[in-house]
PDB file of N, CA and C in Angstrom:
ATOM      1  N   UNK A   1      42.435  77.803  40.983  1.00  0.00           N
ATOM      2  CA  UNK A   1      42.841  78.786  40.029  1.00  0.00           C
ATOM      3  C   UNK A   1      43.188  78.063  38.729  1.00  0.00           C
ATOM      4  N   UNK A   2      42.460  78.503  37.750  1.00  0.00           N
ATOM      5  CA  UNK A   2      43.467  77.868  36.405  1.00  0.00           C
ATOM      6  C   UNK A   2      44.102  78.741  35.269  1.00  0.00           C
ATOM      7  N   UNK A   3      45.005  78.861  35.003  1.00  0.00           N
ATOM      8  CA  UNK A   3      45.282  79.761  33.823  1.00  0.00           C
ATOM      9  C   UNK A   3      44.837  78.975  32.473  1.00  0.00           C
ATOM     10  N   UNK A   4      44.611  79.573  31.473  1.00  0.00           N
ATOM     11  CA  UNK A   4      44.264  79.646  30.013  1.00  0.00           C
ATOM     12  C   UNK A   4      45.371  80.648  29.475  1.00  0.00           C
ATOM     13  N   UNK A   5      45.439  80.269  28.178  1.00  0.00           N
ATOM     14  CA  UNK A   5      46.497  81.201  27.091  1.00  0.00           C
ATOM     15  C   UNK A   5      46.003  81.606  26.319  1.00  0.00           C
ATOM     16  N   UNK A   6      44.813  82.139  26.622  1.00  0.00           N
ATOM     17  CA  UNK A   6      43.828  83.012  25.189  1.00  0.00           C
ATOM     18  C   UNK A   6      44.760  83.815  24.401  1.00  0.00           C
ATOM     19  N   UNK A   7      45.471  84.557  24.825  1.00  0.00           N
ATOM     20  CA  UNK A   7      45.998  85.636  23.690  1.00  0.00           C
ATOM     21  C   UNK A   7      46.859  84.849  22.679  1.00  0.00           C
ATOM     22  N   UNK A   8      47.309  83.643  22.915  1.00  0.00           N
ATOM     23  CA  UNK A   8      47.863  82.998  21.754  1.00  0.00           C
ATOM     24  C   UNK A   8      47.069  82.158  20.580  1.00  0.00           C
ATOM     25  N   UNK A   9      46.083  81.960  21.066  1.00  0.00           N
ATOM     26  CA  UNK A   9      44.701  81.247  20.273  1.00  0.00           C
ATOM     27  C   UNK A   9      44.519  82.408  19.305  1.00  0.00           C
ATOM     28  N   UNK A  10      44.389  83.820  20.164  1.00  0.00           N
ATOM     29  CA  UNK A  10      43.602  84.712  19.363  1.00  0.00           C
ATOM     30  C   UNK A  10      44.388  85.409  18.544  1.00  0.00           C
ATOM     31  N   UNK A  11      45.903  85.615  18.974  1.00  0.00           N
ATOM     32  CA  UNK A  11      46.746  85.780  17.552  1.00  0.00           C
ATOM     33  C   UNK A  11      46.803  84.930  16.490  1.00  0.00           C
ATOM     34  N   UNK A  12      46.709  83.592  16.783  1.00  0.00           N
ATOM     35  CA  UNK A  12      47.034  82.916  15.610  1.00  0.00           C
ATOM     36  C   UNK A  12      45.429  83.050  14.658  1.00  0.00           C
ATOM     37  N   UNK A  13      44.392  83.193  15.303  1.00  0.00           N
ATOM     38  CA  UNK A  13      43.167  83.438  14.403  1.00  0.00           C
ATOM     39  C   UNK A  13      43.220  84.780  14.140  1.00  0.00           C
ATOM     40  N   UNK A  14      43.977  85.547  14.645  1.00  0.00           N
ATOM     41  CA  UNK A  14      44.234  86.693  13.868  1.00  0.00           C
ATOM     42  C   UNK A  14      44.907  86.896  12.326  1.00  0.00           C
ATOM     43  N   UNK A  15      46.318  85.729  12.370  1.00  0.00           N
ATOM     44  CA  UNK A  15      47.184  86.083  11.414  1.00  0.00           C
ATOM     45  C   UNK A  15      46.681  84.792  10.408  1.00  0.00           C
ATOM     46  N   UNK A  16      45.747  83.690  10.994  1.00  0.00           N
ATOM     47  CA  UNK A  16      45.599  82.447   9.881  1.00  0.00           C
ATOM     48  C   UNK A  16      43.930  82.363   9.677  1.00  0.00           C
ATOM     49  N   UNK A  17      43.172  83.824  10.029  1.00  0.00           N
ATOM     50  CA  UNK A  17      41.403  83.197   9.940  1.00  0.00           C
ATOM     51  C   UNK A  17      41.136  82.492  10.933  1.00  0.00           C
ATOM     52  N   UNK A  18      39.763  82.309  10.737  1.00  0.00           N
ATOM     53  CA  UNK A  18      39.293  81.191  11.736  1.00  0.00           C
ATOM     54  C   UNK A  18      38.474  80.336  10.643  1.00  0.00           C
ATOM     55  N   UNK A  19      39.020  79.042  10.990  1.00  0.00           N
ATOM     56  CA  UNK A  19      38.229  77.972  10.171  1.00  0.00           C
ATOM     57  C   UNK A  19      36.984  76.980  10.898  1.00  0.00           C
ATOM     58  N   UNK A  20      36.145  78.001  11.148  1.00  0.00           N
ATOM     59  CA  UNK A  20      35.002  77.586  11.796  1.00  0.00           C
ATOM     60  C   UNK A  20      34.075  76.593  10.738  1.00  0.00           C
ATOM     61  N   UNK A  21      34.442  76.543  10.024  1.00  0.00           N
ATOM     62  CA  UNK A  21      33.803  75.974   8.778  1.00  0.00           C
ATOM     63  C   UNK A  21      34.168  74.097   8.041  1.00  0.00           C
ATOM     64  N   UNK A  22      34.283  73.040   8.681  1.00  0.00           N
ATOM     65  CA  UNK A  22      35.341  72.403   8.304  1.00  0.00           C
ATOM     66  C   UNK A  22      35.208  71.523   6.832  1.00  0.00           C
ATOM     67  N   UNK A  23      34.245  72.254   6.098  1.00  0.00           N
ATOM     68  CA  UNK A  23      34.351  72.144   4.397  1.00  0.00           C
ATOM     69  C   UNK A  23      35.256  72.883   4.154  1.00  0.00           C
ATOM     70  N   UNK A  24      35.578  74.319   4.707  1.00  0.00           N
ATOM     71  CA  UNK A  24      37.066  74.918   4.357  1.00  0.00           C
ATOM     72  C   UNK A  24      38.323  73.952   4.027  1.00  0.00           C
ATOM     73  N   UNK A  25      37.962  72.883   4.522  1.00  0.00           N
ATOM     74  CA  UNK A  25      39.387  72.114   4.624  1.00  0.00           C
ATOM     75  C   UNK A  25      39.254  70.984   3.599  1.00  0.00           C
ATOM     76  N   UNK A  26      39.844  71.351   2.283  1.00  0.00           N
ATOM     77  CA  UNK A  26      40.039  70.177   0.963  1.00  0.00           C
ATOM     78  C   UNK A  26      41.266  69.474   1.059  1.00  0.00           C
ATOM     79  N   UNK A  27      41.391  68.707   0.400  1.00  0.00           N
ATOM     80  CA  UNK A  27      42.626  68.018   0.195  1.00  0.00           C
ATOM     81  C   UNK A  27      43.774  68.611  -0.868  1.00  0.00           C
ATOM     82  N   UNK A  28      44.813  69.061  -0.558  1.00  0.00           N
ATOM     83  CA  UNK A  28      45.876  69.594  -1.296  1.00  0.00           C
ATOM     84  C   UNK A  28      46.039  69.248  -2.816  1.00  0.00           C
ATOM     85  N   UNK A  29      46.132  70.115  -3.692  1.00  0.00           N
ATOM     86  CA  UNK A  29      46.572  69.467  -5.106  1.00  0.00           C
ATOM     87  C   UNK A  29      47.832  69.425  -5.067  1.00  0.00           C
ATOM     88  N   UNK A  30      48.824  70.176  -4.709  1.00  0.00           N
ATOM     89  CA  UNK A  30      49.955  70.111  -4.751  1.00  0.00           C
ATOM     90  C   UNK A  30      50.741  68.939  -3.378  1.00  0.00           C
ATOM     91  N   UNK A  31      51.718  68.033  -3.679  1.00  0.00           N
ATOM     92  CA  UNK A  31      52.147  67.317  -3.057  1.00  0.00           C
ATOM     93  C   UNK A  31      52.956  67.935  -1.246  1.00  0.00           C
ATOM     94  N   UNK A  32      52.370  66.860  -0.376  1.00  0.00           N
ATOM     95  CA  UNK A  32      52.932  67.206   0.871  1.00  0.00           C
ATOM     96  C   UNK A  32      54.107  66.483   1.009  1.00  0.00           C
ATOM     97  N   UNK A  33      54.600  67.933   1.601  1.00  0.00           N
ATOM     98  CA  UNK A  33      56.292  67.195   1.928  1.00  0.00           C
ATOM     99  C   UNK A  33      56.462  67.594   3.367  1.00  0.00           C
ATOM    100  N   UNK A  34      56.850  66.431   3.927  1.00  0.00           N
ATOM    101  CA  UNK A  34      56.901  65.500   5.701  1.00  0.00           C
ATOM    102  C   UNK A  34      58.000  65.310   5.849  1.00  0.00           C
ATOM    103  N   UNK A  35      58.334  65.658   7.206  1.00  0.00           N
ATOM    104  CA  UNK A  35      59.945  65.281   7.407  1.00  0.00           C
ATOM    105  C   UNK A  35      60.278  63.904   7.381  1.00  0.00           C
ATOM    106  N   UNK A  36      61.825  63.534   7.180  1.00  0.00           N
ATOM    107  CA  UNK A  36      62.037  62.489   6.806  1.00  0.00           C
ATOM    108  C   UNK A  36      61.187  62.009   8.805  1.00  0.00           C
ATOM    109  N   UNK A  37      60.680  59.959   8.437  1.00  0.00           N
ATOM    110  CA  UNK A  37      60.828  59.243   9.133  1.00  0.00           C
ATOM    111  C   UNK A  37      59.018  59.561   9.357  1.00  0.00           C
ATOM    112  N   UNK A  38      58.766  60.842   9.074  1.00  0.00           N
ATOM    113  CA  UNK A  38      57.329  60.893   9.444  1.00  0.00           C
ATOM    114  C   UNK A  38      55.918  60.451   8.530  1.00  0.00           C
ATOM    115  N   UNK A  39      55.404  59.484   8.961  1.00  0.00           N
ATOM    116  CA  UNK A  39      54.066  58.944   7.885  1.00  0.00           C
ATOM    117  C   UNK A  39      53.340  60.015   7.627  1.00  0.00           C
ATOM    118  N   UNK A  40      53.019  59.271   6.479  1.00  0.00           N
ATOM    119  CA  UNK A  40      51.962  60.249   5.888  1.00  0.00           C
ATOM    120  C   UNK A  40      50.573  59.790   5.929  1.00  0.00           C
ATOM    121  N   UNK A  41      49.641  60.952   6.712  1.00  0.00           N
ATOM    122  CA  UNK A  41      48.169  60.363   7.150  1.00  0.00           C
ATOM    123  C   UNK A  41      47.280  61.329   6.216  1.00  0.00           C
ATOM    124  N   UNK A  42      46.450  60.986   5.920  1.00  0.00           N
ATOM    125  CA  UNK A  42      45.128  61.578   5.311  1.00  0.00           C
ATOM    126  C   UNK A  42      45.080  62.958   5.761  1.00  0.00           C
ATOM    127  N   UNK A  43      44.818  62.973   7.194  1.00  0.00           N
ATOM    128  CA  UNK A  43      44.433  64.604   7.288  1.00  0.00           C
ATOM    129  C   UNK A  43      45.671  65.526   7.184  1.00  0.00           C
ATOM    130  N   UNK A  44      46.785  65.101   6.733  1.00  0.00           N
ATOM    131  CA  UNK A  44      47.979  66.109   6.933  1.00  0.00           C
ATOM    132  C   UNK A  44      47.649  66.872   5.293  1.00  0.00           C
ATOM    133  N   UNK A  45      46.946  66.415   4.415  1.00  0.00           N
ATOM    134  CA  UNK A  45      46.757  66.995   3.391  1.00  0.00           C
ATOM    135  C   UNK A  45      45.810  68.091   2.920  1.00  0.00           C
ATOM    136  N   UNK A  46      45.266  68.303   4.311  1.00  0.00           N
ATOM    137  CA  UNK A  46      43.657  69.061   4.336  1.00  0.00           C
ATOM    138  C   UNK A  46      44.323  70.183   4.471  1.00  0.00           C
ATOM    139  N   UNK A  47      44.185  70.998   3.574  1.00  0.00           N
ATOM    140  CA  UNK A  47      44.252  72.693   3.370  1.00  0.00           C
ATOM    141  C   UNK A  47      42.845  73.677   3.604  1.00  0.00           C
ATOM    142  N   UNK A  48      43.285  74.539   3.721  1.00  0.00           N
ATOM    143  CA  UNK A  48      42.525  75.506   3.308  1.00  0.00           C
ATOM    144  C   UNK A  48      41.456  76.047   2.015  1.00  0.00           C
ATOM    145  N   UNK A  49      40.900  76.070   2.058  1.00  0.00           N
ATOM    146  CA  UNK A  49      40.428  76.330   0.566  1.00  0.00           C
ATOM    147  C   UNK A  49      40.308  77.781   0.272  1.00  0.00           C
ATOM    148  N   UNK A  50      40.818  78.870   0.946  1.00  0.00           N
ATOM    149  CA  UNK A  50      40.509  80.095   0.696  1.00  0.00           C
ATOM    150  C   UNK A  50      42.502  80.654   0.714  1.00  0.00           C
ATOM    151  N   UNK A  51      43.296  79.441   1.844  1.00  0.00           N
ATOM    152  CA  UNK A  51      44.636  79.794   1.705  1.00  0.00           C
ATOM    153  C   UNK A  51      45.387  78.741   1.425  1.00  0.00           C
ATOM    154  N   UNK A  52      45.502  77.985   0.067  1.00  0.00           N
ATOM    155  CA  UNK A  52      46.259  76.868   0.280  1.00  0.00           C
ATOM    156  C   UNK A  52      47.637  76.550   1.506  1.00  0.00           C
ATOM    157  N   UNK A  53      48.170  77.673   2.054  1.00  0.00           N
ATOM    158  CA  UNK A  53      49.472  77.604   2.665  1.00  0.00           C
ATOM    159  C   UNK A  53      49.216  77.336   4.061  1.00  0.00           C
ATOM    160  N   UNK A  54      47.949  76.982   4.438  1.00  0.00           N
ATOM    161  CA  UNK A  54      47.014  77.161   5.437  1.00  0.00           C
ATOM    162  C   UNK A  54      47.049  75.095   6.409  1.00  0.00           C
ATOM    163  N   UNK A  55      47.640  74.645   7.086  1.00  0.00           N
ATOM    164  CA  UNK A  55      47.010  73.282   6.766  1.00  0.00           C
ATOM    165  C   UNK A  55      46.178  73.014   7.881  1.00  0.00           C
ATOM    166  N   UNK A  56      45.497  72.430   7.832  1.00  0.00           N
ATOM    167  CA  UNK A  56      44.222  72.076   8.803  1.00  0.00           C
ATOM    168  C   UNK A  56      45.197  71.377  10.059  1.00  0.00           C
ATOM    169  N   UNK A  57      46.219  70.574  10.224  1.00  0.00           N
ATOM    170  CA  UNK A  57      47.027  69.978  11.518  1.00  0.00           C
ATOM    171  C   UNK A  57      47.592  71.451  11.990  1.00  0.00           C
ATOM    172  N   UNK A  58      48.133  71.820  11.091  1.00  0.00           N
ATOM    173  CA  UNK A  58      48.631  72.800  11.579  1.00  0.00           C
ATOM    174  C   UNK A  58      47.989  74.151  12.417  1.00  0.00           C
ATOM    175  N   UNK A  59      47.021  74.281  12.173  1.00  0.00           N
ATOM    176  CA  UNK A  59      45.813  75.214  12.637  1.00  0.00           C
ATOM    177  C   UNK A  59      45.592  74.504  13.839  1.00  0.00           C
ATOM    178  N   UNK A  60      45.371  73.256  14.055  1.00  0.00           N
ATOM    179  CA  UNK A  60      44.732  72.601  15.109  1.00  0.00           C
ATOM    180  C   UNK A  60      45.709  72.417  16.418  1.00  0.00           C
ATOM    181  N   UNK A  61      47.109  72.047  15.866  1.00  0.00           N
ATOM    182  CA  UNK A  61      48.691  72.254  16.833  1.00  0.00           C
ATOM    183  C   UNK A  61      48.292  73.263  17.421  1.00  0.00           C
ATOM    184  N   UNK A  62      47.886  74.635  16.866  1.00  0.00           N
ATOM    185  CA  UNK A  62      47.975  75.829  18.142  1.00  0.00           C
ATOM    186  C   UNK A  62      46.786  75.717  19.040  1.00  0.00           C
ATOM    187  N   UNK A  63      45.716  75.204  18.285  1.00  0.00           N
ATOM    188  CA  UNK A  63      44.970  74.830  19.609  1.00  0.00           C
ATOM    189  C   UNK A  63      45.354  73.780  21.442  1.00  0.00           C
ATOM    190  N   UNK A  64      45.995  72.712  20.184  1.00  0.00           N
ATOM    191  CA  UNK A  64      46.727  71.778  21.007  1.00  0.00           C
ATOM    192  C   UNK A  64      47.639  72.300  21.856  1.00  0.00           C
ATOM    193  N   UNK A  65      48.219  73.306  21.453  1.00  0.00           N
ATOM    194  CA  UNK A  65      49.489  73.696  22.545  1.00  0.00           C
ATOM    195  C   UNK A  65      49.120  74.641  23.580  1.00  0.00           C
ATOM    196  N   UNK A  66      47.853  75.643  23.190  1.00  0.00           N
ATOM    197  CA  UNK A  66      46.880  75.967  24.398  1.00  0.00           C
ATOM    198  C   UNK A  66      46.529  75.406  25.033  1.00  0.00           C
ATOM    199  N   UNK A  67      46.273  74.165  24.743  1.00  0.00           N
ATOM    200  CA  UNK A  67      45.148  73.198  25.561  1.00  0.00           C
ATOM    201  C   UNK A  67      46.697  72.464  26.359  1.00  0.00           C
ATOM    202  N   UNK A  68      48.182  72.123  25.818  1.00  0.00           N
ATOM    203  CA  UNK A  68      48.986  71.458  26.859  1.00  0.00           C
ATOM    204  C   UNK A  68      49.505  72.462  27.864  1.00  0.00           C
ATOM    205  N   UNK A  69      49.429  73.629  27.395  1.00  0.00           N
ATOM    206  CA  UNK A  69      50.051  74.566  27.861  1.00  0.00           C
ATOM    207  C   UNK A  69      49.085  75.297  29.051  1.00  0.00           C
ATOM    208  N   UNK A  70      47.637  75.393  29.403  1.00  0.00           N
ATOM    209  CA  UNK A  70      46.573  75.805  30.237  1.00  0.00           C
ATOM    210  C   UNK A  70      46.593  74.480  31.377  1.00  0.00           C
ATOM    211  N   UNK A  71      46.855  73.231  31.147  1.00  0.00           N
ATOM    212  CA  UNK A  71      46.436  72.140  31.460  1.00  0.00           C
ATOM    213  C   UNK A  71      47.808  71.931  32.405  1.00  0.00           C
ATOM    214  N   UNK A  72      48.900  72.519  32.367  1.00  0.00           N
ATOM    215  CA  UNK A  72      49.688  72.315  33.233  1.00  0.00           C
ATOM    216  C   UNK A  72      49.487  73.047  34.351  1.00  0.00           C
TER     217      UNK A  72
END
């Protein structure tokens, strides 16, 4: 038997798009701000290009937490 968490995948591409596209994802003009202690890597700057408020890690976390969260 395995469970999956589809309905949380599919809300969040409900309320943030789906960025099936990954030219959608430019690099921020406006500066990223990281909690203290945390580096700053290249892709944490990849936005959206249709929602700047949008960030490409961040889009990808909810995948990630489906995928830790099915996998248990």
């Amino acid at each position: 038997m395995a469970y999956i968490l589809m309905a949380q995948t599919d809300d969040a591409c409900h309320c943030i798009g789906c960025g099936w596209d990954p030219s959608e994802f430019v690099v921020s003009r406006e500066p990223v701000e990281l909690a203290e202690g945390c580096g700053m890597k290249p892709e944490y700057a990849l936005v959206s290009s249709r929602t700047p408020l949008l960030f490409r890690e961040a889009t990808l976390d909810v995948i990630r937490d489906v995928d830790t969260s099915s996998a248990g």
